[in-house]
Each structure stands twice: as structure tokens, then as C-alpha cells.
N, C-alpha and C. Protein backbone atom coordinates (compact mmCIF):
# COMPACT_ATOMS: atom_id res chain seq x y z
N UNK A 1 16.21 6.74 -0.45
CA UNK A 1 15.35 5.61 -0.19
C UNK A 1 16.17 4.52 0.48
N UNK A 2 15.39 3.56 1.09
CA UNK A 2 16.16 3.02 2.08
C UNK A 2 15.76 1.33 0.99
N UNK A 3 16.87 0.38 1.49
CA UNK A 3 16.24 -0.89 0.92
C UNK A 3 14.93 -1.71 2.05
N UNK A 4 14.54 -0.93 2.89
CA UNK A 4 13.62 -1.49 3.95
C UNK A 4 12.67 -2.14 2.99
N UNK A 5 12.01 -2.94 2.81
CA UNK A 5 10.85 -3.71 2.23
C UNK A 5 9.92 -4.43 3.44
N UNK A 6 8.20 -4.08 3.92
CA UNK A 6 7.16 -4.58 4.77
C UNK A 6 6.31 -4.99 3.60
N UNK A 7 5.39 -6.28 3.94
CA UNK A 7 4.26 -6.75 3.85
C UNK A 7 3.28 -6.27 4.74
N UNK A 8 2.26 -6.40 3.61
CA UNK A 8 1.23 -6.75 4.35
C UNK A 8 -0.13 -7.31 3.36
N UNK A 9 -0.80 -8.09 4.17
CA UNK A 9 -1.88 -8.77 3.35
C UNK A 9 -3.11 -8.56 3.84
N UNK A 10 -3.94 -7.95 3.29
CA UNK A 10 -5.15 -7.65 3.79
C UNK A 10 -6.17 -8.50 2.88
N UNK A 11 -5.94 -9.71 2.41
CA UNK A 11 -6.75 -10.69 1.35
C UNK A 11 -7.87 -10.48 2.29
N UNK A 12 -9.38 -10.29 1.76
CA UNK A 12 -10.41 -10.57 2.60
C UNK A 12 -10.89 -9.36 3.32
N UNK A 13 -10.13 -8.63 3.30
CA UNK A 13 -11.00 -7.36 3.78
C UNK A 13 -11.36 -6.44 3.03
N UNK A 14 -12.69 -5.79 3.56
CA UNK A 14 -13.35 -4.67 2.43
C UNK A 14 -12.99 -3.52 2.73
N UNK A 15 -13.51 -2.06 2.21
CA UNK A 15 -12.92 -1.05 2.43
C UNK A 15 -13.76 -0.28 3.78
N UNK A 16 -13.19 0.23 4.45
CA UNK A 16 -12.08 1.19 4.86
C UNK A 16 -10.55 0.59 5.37
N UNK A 17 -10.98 -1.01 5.42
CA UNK A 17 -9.61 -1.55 6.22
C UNK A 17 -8.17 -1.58 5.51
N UNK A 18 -8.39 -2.36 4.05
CA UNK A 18 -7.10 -2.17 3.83
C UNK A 18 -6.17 -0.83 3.42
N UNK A 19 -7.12 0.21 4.00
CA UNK A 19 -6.44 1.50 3.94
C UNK A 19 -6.28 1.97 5.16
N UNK A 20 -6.93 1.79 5.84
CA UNK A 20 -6.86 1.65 7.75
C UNK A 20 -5.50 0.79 7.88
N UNK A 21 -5.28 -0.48 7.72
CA UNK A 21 -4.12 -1.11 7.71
C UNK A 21 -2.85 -0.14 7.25
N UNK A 22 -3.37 -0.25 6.00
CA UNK A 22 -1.87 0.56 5.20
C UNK A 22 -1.53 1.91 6.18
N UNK A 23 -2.17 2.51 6.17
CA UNK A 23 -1.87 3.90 7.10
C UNK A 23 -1.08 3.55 8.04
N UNK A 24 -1.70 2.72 9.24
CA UNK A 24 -0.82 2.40 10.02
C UNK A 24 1.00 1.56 10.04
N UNK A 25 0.22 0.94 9.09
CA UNK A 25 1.82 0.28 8.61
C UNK A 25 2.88 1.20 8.37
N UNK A 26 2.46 2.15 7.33
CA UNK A 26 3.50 3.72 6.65
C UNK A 26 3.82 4.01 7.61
N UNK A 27 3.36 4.43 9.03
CA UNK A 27 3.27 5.45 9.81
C UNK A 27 4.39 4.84 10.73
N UNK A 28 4.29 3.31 10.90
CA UNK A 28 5.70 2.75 11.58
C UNK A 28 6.60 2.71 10.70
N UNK A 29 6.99 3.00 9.38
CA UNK A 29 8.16 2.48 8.85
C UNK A 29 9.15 4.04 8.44
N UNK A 30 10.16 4.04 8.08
CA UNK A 30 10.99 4.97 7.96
C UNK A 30 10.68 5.75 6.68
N UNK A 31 11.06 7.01 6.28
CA UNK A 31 10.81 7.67 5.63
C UNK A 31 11.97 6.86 4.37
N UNK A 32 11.40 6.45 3.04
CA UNK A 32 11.83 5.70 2.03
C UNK A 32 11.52 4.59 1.81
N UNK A 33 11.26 3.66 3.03
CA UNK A 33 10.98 2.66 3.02
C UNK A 33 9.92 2.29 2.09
N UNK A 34 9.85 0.64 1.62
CA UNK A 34 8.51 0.29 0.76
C UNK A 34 7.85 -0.78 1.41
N UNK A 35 6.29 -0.88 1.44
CA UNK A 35 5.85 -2.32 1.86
C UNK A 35 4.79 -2.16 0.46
N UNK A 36 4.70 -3.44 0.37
CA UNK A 36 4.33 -4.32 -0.59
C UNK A 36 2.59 -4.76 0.26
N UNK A 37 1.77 -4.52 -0.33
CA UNK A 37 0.36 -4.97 0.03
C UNK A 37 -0.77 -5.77 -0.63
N UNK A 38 -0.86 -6.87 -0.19
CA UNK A 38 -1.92 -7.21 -1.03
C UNK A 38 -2.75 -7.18 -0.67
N UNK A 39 -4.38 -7.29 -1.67
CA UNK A 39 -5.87 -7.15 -1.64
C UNK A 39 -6.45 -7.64 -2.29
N UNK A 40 -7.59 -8.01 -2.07
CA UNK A 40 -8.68 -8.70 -3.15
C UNK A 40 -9.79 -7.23 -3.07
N UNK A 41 -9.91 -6.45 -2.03
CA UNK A 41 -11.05 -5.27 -2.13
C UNK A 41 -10.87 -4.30 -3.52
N UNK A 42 -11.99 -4.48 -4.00
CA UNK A 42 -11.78 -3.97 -5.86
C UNK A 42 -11.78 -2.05 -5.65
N UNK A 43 -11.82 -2.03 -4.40
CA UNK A 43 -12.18 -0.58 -4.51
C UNK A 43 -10.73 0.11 -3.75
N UNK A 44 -9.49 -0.79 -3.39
CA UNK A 44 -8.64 -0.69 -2.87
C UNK A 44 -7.70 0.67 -3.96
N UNK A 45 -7.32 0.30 -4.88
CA UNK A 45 -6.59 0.93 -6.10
C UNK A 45 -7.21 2.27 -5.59
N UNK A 46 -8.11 2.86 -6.16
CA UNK A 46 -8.66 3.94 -5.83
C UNK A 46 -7.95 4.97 -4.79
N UNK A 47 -8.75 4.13 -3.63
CA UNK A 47 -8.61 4.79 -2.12
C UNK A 47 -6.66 4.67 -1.95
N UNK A 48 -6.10 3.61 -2.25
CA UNK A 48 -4.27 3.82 -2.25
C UNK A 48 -3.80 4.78 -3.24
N UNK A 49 -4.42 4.68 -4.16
CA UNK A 49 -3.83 6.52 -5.36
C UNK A 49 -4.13 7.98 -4.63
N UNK A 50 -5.23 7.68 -4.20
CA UNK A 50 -5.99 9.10 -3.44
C UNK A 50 -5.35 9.66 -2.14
N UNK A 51 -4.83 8.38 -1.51
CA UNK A 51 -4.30 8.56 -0.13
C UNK A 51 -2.55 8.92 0.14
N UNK A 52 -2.09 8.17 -1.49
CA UNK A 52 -0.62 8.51 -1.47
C UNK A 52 -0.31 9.92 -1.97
N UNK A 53 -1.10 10.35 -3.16
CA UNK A 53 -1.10 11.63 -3.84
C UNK A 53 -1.26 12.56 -2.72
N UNK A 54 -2.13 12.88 -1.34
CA UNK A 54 -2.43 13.48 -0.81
C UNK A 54 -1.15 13.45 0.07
N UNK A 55 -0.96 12.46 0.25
CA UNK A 55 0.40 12.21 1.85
C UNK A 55 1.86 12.47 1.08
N UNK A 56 2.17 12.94 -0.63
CA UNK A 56 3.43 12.53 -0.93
C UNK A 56 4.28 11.06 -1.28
N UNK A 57 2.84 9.96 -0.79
CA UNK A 57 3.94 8.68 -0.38
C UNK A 57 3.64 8.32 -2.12
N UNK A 58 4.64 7.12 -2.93
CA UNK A 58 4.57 6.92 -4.09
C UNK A 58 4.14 5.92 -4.33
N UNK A 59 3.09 5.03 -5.07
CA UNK A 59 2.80 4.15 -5.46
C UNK A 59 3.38 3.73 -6.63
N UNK A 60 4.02 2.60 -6.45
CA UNK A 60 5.31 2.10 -7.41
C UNK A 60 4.83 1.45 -8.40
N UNK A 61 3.92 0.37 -8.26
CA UNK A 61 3.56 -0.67 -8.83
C UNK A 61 1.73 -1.42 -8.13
N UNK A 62 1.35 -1.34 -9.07
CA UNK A 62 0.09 -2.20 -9.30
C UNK A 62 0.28 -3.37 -9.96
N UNK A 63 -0.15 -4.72 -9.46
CA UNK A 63 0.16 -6.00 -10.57
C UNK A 63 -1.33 -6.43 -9.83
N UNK A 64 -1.80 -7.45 -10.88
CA UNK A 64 -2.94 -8.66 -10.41
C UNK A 64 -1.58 -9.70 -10.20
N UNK A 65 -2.32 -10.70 -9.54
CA UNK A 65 -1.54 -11.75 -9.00
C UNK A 65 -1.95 -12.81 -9.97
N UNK A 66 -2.01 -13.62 -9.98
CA UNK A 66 -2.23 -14.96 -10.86
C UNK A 66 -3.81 -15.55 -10.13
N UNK A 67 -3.61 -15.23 -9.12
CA UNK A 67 -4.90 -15.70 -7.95
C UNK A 67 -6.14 -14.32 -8.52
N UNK A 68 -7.06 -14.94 -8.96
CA UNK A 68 -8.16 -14.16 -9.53
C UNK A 68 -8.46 -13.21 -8.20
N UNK A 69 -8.53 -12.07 -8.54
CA UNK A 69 -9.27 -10.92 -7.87
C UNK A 69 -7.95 -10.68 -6.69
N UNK A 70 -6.98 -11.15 -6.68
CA UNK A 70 -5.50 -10.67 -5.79
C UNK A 70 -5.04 -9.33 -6.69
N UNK A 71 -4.77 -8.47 -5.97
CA UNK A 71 -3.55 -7.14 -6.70
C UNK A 71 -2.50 -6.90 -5.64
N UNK A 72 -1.90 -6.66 -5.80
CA UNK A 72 -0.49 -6.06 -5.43
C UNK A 72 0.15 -4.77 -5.35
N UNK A 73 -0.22 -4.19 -4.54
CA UNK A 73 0.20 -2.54 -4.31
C UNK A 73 1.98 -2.08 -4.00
N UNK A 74 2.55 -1.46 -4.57
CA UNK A 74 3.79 -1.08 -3.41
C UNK A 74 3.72 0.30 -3.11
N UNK A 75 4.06 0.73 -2.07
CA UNK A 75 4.08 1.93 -1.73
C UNK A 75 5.27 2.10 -0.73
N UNK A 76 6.01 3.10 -1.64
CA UNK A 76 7.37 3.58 -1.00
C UNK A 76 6.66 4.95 0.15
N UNK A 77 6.95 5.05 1.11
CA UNK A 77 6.63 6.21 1.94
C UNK A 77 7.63 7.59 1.89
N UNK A 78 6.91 8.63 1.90
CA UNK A 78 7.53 9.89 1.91
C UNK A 78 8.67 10.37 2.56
N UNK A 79 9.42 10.86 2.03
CA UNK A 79 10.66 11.16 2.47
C UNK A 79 10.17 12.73 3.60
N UNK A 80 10.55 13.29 5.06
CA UNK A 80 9.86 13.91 5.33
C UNK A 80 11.24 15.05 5.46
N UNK A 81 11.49 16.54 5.68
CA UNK A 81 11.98 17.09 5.45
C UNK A 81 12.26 17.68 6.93
């Protein structure tokens, strides 16, 4: 794993985007790398468990934020072989 760390904030968008976002983000960053994502879309958790389990990539951490209806995703990306 690499110490690379990306954001990204998708506050305000509903679903398919902040998984449309995330995809694209993974897809530029290096194999290990982590970005950190936030969301207010309640249906986000879901669709980021479903999408990492399928791709290999790891979901590290889930937190709520202090800001009602904010969560906090990390997702380290797959190491590729």
C-alpha cells in the first residue's frame, strides 16, 4: 500500500453519482492508494460495499461526521497483479 491519500466530496448528490464519482476517482489513482469520500446520499454505504467487494478494492472505514446526515467512506484501491 502506498501512503497516497485523495478526497473527494460528493455532499449533495444522490445516487448513481457518488458512485459514478468514486469509480472514476479509483480508476486514476495507483493500485494501494486511499481516498477518503464524503456523502450525505443515505443509500451511498450500500452501493460502496457492493462495488468494492465486487472490484477487490477495501473499504476501511465508515464514520458519520458530526454534520447530521455527513458519512465518511475510505476506500483503499486494489492492488492489481
Amino acid at each position: 500500500m502506498t501512503d497516497s491519500k485523495s478526497q473527494l466530496d460528493t455532499r449533495g448528490l444522490i445516487c448513481p453519482m457518488p458512485l459514478m464519482l468514486l469509480k472514476k476517482a479509483v480508476a486514476d489513482l495507483p493500485d494501494g492508494a486511499m481516498i477518503e469520500v464524503v456523502v450525505t446520499d443515505p443509500h451511498a454505504e450500500l452501493d460502496f460495499e457492493i462495488w468494492c467487494d465486487r472490484f477487490g478494492h477495501s473499504l476501511t472505514a465508515i464514520d458519520s461526521h458530526a454534520i447530521e446526515g455527513e458519512m465518511l467512506f475510505q476506500v483503499i484501491k486494489s492492488v492489481t497483479e
